[in-house]
C-alpha atoms as a PDB file:
ATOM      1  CA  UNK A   1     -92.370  95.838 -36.643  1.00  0.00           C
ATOM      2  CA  UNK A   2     -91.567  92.582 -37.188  1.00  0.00           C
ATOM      3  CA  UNK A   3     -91.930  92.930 -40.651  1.00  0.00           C
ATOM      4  CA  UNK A   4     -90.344  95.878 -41.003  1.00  0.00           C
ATOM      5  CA  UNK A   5     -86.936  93.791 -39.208  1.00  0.00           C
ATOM      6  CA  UNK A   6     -87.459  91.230 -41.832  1.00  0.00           C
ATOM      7  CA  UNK A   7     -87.129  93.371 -44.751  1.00  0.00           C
ATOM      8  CA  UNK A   8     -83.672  95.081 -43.435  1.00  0.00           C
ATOM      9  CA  UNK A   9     -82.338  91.549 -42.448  1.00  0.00           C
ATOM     10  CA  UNK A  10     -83.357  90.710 -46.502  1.00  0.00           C
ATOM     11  CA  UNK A  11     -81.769  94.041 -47.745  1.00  0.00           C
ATOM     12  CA  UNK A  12     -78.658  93.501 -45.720  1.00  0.00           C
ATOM     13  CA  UNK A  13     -78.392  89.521 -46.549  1.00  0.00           C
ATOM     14  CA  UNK A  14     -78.183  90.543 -50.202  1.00  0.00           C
ATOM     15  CA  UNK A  15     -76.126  93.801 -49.792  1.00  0.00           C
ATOM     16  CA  UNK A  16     -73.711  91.072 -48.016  1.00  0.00           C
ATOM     17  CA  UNK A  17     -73.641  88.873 -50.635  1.00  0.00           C
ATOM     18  CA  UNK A  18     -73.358  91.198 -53.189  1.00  0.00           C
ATOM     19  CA  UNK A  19     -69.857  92.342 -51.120  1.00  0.00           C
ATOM     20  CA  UNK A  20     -68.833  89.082 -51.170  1.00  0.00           C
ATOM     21  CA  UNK A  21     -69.141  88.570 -54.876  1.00  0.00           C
ATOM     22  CA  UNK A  22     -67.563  91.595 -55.761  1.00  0.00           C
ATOM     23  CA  UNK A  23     -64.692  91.006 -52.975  1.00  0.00           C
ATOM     24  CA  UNK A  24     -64.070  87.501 -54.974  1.00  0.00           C
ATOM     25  CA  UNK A  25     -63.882  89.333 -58.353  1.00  0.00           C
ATOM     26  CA  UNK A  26     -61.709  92.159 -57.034  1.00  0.00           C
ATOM     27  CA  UNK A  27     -59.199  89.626 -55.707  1.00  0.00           C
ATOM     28  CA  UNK A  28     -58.828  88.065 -59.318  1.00  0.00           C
ATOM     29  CA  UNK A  29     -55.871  89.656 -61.008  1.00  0.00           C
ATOM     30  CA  UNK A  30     -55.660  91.320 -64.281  1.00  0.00           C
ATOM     31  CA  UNK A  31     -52.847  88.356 -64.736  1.00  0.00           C
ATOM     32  CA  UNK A  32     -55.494  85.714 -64.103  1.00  0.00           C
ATOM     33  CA  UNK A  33     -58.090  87.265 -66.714  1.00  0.00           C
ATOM     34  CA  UNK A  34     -56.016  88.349 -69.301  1.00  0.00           C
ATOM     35  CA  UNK A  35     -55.443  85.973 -72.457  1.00  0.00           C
ATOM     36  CA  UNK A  36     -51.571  87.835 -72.603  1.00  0.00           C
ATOM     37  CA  UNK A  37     -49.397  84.468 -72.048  1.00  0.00           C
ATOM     38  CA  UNK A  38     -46.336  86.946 -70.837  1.00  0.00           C
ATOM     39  CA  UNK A  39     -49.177  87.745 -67.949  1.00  0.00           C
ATOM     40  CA  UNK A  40     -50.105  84.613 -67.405  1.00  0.00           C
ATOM     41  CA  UNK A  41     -46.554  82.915 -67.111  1.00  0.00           C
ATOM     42  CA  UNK A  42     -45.604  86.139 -65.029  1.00  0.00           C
ATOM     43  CA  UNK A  43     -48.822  85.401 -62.630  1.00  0.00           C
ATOM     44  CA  UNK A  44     -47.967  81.389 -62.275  1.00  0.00           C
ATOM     45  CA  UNK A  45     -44.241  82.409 -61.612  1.00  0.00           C
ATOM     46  CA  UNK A  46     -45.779  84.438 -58.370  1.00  0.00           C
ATOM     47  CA  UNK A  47     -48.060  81.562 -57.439  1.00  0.00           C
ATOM     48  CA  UNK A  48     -45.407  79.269 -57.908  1.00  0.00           C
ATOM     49  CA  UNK A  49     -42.656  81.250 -55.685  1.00  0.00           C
ATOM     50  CA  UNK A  50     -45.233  81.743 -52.900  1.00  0.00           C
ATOM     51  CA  UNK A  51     -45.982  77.943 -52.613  1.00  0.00           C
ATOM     52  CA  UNK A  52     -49.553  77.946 -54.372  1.00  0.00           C
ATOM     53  CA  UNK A  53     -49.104  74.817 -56.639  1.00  0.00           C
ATOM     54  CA  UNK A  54     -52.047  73.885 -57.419  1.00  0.00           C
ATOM     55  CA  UNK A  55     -52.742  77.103 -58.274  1.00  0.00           C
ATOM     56  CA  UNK A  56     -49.662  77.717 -60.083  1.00  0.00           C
ATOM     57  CA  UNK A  57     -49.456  73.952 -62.346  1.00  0.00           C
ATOM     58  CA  UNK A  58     -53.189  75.698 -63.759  1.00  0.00           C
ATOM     59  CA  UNK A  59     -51.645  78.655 -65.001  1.00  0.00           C
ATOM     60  CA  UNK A  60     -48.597  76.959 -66.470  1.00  0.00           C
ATOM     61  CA  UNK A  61     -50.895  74.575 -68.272  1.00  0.00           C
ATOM     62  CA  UNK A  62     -53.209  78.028 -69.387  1.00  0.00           C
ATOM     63  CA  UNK A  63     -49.558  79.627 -70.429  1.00  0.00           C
ATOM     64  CA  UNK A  64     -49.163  76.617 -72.549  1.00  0.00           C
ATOM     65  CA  UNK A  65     -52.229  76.495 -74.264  1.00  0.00           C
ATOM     66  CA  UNK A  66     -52.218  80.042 -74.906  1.00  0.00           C
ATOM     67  CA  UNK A  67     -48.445  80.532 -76.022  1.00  0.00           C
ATOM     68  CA  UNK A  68     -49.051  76.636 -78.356  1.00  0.00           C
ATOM     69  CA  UNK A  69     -45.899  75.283 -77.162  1.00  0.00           C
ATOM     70  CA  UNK A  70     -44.240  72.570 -75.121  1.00  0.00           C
ATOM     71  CA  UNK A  71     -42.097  74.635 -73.401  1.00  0.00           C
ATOM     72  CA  UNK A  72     -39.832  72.417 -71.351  1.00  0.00           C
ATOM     73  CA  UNK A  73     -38.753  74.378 -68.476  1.00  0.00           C
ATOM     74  CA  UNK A  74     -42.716  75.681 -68.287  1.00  0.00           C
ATOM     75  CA  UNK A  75     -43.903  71.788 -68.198  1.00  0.00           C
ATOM     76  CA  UNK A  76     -40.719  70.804 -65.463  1.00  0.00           C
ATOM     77  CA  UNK A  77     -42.321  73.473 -63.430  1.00  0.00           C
ATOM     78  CA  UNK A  78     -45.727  72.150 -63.374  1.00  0.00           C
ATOM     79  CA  UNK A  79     -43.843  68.484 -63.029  1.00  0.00           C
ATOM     80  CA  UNK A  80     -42.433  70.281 -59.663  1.00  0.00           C
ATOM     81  CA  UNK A  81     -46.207  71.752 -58.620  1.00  0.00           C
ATOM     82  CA  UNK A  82     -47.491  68.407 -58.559  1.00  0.00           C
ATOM     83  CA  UNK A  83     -44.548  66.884 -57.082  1.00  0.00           C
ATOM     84  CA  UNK A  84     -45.153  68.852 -54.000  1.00  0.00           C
ATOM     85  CA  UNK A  85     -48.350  68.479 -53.658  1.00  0.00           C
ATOM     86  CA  UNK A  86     -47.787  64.929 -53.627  1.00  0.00           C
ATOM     87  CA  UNK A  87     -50.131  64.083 -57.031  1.00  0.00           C
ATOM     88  CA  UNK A  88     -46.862  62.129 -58.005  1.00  0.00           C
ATOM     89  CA  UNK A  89     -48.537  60.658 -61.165  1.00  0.00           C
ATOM     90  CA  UNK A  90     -49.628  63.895 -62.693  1.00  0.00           C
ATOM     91  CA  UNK A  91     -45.842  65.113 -61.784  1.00  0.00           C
ATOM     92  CA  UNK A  92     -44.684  61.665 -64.028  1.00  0.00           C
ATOM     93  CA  UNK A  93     -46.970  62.711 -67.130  1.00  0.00           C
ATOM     94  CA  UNK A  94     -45.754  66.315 -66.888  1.00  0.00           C
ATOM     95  CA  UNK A  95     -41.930  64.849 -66.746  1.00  0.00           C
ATOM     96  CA  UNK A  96     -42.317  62.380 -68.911  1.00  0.00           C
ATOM     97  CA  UNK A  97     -43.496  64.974 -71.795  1.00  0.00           C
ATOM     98  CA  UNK A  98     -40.362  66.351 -71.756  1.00  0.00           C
ATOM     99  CA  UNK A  99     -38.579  62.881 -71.793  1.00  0.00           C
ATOM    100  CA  UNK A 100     -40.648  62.753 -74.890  1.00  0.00           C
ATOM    101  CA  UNK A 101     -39.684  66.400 -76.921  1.00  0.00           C
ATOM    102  CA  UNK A 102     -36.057  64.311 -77.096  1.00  0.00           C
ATOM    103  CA  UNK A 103     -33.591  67.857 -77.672  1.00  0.00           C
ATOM    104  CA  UNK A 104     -34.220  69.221 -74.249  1.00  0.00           C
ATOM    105  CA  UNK A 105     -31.520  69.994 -72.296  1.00  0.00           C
ATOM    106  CA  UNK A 106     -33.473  68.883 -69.271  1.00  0.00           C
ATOM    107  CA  UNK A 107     -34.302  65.576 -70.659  1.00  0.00           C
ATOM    108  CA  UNK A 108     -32.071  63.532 -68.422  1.00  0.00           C
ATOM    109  CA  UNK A 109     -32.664  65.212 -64.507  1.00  0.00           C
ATOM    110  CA  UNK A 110     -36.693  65.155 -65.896  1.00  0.00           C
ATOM    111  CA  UNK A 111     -35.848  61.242 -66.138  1.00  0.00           C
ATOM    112  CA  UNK A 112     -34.241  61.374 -62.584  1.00  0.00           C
ATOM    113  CA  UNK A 113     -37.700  63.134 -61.518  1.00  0.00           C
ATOM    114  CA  UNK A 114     -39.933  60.476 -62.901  1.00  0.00           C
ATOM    115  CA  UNK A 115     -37.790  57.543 -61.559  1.00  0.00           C
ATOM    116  CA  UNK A 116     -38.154  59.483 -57.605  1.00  0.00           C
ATOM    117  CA  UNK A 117     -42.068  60.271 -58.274  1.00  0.00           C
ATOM    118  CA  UNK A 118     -42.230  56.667 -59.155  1.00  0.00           C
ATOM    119  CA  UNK A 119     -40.278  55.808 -55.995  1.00  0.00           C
ATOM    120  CA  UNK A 120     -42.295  57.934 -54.330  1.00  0.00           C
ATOM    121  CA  UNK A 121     -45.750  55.970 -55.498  1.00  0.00           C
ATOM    122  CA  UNK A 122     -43.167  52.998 -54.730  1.00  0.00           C
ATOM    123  CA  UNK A 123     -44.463  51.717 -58.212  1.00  0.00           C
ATOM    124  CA  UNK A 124     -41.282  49.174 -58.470  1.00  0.00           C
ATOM    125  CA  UNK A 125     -41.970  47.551 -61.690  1.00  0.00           C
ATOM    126  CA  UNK A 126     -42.015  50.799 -63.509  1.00  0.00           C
ATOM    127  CA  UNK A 127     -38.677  51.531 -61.980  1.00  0.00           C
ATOM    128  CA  UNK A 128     -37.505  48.382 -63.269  1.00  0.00           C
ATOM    129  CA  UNK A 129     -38.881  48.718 -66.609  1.00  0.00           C
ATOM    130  CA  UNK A 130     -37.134  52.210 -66.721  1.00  0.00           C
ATOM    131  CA  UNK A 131     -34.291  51.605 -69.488  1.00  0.00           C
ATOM    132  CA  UNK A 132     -31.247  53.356 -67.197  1.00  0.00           C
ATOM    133  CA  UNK A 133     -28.741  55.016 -68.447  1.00  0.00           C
ATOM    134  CA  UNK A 134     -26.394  56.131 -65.883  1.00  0.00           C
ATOM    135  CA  UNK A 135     -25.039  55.659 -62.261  1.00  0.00           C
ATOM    136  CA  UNK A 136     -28.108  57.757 -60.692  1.00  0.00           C
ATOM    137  CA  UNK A 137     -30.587  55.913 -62.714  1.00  0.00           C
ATOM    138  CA  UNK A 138     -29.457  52.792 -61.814  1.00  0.00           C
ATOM    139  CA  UNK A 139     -30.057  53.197 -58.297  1.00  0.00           C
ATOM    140  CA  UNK A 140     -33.751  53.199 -58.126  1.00  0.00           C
ATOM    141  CA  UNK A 141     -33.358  50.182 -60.734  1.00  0.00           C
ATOM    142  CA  UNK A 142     -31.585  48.024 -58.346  1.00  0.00           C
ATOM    143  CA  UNK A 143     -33.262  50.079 -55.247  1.00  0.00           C
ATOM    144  CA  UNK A 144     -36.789  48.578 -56.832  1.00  0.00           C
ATOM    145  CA  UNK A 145     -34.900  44.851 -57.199  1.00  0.00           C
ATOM    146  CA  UNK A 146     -34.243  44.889 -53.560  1.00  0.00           C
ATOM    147  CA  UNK A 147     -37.996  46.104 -52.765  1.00  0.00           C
ATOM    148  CA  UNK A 148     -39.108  43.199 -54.998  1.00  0.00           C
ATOM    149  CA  UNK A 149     -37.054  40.653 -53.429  1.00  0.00           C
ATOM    150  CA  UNK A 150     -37.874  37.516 -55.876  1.00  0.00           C
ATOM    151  CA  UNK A 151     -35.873  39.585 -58.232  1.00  0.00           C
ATOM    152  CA  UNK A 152     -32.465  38.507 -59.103  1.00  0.00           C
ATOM    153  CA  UNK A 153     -29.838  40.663 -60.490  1.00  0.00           C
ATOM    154  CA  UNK A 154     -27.074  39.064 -62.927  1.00  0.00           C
ATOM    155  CA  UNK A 155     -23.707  41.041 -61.745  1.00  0.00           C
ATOM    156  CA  UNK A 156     -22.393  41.473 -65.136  1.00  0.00           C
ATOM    157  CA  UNK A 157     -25.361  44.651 -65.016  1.00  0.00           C
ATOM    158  CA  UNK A 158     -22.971  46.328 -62.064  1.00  0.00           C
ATOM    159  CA  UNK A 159     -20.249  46.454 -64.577  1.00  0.00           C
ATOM    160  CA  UNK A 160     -22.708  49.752 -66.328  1.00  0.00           C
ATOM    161  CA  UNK A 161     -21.919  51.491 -63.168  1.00  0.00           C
ATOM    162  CA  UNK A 162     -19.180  53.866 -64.001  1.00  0.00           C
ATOM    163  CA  UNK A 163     -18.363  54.825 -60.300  1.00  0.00           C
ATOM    164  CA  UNK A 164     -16.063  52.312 -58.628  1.00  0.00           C
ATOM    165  CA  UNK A 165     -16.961  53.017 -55.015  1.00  0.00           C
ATOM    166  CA  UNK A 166     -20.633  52.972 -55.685  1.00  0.00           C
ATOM    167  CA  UNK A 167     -20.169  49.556 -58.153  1.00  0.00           C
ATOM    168  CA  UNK A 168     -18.359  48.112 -54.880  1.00  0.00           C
ATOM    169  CA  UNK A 169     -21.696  49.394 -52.809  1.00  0.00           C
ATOM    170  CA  UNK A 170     -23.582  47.754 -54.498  1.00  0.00           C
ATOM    171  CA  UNK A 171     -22.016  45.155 -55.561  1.00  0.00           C
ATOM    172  CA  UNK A 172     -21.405  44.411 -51.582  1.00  0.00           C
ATOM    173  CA  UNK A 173     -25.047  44.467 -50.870  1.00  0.00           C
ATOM    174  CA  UNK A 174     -25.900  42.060 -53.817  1.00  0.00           C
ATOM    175  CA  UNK A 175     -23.459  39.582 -52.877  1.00  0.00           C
ATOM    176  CA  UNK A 176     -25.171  39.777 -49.071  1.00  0.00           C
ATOM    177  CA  UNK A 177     -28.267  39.289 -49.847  1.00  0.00           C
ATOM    178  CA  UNK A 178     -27.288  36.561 -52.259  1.00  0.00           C
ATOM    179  CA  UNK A 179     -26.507  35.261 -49.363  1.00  0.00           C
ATOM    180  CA  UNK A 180     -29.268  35.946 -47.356  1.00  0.00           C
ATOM    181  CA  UNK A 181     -31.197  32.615 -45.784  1.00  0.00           C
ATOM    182  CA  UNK A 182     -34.703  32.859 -45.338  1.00  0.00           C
ATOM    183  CA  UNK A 183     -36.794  31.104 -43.322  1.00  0.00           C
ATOM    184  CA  UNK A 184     -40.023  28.930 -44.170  1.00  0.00           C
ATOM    185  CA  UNK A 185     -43.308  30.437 -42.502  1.00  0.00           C
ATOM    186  CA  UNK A 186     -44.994  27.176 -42.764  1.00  0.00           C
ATOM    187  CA  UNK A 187     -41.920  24.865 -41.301  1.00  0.00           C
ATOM    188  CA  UNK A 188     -42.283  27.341 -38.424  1.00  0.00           C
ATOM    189  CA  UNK A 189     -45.848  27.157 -38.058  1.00  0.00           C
ATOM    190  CA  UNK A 190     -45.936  23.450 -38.420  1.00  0.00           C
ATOM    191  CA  UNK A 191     -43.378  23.013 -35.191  1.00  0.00           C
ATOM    192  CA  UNK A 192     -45.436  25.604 -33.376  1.00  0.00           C
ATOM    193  CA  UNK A 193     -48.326  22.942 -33.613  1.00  0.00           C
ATOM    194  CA  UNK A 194     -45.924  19.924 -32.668  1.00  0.00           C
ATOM    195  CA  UNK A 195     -44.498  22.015 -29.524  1.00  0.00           C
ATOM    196  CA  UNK A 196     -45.955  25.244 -29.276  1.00  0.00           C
ATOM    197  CA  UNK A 197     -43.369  28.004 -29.688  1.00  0.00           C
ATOM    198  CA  UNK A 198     -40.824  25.811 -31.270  1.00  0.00           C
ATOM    199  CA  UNK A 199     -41.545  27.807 -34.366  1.00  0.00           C
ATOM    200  CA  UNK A 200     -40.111  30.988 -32.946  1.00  0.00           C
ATOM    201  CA  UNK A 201     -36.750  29.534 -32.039  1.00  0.00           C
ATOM    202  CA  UNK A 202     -36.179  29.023 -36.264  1.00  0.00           C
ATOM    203  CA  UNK A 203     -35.952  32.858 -36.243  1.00  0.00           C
ATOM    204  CA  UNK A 204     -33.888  33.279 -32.655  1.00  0.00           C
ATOM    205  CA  UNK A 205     -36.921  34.638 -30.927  1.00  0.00           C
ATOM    206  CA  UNK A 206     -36.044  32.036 -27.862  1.00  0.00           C
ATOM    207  CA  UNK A 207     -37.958  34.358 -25.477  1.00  0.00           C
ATOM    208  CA  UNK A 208     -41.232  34.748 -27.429  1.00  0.00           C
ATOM    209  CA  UNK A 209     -41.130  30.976 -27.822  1.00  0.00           C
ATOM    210  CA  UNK A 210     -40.764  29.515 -23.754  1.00  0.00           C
ATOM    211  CA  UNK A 211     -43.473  32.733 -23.493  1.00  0.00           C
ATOM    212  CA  UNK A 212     -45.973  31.036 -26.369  1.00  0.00           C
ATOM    213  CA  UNK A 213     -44.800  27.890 -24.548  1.00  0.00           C
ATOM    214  CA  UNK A 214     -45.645  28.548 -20.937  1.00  0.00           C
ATOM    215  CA  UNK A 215     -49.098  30.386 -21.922  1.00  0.00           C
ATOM    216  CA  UNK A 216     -50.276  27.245 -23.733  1.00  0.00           C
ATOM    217  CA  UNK A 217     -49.006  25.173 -21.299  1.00  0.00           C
ATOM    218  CA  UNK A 218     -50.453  26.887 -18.360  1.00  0.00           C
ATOM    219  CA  UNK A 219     -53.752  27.281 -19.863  1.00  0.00           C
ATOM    220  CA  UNK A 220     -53.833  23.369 -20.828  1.00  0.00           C
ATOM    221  CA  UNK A 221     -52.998  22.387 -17.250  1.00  0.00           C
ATOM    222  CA  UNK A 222     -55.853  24.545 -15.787  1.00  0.00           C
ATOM    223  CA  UNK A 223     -58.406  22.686 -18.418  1.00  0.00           C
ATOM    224  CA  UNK A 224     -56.504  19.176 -17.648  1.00  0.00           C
ATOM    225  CA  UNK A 225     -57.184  20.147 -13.618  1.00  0.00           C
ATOM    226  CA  UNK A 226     -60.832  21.686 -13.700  1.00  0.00           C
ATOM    227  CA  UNK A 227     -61.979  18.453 -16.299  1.00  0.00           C
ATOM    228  CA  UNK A 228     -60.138  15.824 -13.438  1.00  0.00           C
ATOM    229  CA  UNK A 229     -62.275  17.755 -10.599  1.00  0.00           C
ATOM    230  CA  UNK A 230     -65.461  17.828 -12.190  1.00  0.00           C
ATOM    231  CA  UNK A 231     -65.998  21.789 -13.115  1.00  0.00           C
ATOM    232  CA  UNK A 232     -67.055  20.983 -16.475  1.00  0.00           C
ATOM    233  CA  UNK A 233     -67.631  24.936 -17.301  1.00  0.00           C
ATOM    234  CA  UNK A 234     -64.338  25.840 -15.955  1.00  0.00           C
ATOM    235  CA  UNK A 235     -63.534  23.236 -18.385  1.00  0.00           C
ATOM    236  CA  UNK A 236     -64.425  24.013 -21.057  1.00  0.00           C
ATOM    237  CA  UNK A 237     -63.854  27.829 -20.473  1.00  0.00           C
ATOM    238  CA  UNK A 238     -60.242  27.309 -19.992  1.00  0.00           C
ATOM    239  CA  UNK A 239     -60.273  24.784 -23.140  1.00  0.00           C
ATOM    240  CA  UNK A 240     -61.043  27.672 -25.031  1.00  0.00           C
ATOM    241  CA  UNK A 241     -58.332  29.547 -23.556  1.00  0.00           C
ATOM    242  CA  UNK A 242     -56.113  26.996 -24.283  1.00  0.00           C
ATOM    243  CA  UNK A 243     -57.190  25.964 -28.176  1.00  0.00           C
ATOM    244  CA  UNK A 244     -56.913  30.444 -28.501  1.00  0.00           C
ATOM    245  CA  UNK A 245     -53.600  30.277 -27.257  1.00  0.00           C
ATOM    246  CA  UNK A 246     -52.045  27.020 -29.326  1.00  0.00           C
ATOM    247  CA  UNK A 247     -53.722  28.512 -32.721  1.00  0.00           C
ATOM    248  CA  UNK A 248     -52.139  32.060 -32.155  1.00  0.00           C
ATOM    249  CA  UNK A 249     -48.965  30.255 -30.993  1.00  0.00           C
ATOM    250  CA  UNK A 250     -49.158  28.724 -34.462  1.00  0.00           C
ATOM    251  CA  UNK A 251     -50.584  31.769 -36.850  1.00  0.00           C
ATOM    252  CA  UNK A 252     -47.729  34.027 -34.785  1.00  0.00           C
ATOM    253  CA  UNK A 253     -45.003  31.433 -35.636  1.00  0.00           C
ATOM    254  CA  UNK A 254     -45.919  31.901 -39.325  1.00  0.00           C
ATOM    255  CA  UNK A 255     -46.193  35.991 -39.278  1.00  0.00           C
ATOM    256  CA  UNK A 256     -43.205  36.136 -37.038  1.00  0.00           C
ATOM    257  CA  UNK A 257     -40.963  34.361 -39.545  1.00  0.00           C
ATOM    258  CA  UNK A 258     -42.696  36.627 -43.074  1.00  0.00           C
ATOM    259  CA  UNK A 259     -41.383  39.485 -41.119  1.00  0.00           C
ATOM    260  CA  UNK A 260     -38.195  38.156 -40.158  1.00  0.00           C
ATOM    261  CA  UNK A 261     -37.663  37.932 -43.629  1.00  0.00           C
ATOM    262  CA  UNK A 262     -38.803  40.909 -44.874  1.00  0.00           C
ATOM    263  CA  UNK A 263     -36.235  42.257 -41.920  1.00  0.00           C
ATOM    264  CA  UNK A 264     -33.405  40.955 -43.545  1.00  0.00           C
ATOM    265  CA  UNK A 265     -34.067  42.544 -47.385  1.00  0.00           C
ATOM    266  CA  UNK A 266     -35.192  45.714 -45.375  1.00  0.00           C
ATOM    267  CA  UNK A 267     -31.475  45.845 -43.565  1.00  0.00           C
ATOM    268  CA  UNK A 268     -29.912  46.046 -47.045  1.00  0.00           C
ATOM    269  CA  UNK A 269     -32.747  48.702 -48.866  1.00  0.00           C
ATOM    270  CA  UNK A 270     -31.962  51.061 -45.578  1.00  0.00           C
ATOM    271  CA  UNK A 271     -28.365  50.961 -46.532  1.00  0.00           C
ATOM    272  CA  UNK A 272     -29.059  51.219 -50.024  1.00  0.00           C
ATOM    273  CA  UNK A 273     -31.052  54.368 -48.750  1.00  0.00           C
ATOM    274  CA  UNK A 274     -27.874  56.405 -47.843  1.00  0.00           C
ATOM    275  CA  UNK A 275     -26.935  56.524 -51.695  1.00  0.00           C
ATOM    276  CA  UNK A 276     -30.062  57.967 -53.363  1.00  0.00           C
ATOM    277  CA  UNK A 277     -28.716  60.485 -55.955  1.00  0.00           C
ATOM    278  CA  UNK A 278     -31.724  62.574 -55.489  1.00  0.00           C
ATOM    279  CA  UNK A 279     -31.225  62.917 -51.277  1.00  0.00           C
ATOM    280  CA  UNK A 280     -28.015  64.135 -51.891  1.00  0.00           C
ATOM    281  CA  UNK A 281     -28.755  66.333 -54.705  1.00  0.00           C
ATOM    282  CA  UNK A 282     -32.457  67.527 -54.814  1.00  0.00           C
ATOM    283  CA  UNK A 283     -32.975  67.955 -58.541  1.00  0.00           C
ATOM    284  CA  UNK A 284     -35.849  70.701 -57.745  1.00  0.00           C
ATOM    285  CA  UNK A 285     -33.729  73.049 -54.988  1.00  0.00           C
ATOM    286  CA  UNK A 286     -31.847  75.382 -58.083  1.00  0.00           C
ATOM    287  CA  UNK A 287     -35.995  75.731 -59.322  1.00  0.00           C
ATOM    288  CA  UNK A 288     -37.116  77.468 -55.759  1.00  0.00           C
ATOM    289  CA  UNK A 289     -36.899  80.884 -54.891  1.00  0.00           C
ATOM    290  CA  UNK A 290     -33.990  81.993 -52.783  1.00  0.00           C
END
């Protein structure tokens, strides 16, 4: 009997599997088999409107191959698969072919696309060794000198901007954060360790600083008290406490004042923000299915 059970459970595992095979092959399309590129490009175009990208930037490529051509709207699709499915350096290489066939017409918002992938990977120093042409480019050039904020801009470069009002943005924002006084992490550390806090007043933090002040001081009184009344592990418990709390007074002073500074730069890039060409314009929404 038992047996017997075993050989239907083995028949039925393999009918199973054998449903499951041919369920797989019946779901493949005569578009996905078929070497006919109009097929093919008419079976990624589906994939493609119903949000399979992956799916979609394969049969694009497989339309390619099969039709020999660098079809330029065909390769800005599969630029546009990879985009949003967030493999923003594939999307770069499939833009930046058609930067490279030089007579399409979709040469310059293609350059627009690789300058936001790139801003997307926030790879600044490609930005900025992105030869710009135009107002939109521009902006993630001088978007990727604020992100990089050793990196000085001469002004006569605003004078390329052709749009007054944006030329005065920006020309606004460079002149603030010409202006722009940082502070020195280790000054601020080193007057932490004279007077512990002192370091946070440098960056108008007078609260965290009679806080960082108090602790210390607290803590060194108890050790001062328990070593005058003879509780040596008291002591030396609360010394502990103490030498933790003047070191982090000190170490806080220093990352308090590296992100006070990165504060200030970040003030001006969020401003800078409102003016991306490609927020206010998605390059990609005329490519999706209404």
């Amino acid at each position: 009997m038992i047996r017997f059970i075993a050989m239907i459970s083995e028949k039925t595992g393999k009918l199973l599997f054998t449903a499951i095979i041919l369920g797989l092959f019946c779901q493949l399309s005569a578009s996905e088999l078929s070497t006919d590129s109009r097929k093919v490009l008419e079976f990624a175009d589906h994939l493609f409107n119903t949000e399979d990208y992956l799916r979609s930037a394969i049969e694009y490529e497989r339309f390619l191959f099969l039709s020999n051509s660098d079809n330029d709207t065909i390769l800005f699709k599969i630029g546009l698969c990879h985009q949003f499915r967030e493999r923003y350096d594939y999307a770069i290489q499939s833009f930046s072919r058609i930067i490279n066939l030089e007579t399409s017409e979709l040469i310059n918002i293609s350059r627009i696309a690789v300058l936001h992938n790139h801003y997307m990977l926030q790879d600044w120093t490609a930005i900025q060794g992105f030869d710009f042409q135009n107002d939109a480019e521009f902006y993630f050039y001088y978007l990727a000198c604020l992100h990089r904020d050793s990196v000085s801009v001469n002004f006569n470069e605003f004078n390329n901007i052709s749009d007054d009002s944006l030329r005065s943005v920006f020309l606004n924002i460079e002149h603030s954060r010409s202006h722009i006084k940082q502070k020195s992490p280790v000054v601020s550390s080193l007057l932490s360790a004279v007077i512990p806090g002192l370091g946070k007043t440098t960056i108008k933090r007078p609260g965290d600083a009679l806080f960082s002040f108090g602790m210390t001081g607290f803590a060194g009184l108890v050790t001062w008290q328990a070593f005058k009344a003879n509780l040596l592990i008291t002591g030396i418990i609360s010394s502990g406490i103490t030498l933790s709390f003047y070191l982090g007074t000190i170490y806080g002073s220093y990352i308090a004042t590296v992100l006070y500074n990165e504060s200030l730069n970040d003030e001006l890039i969020e401003h800078l923000e409102q003016y991306n060409p490609v927020s206010e314009n998605p390059y990609w929404l005329p490519w999706l299915k209404k």
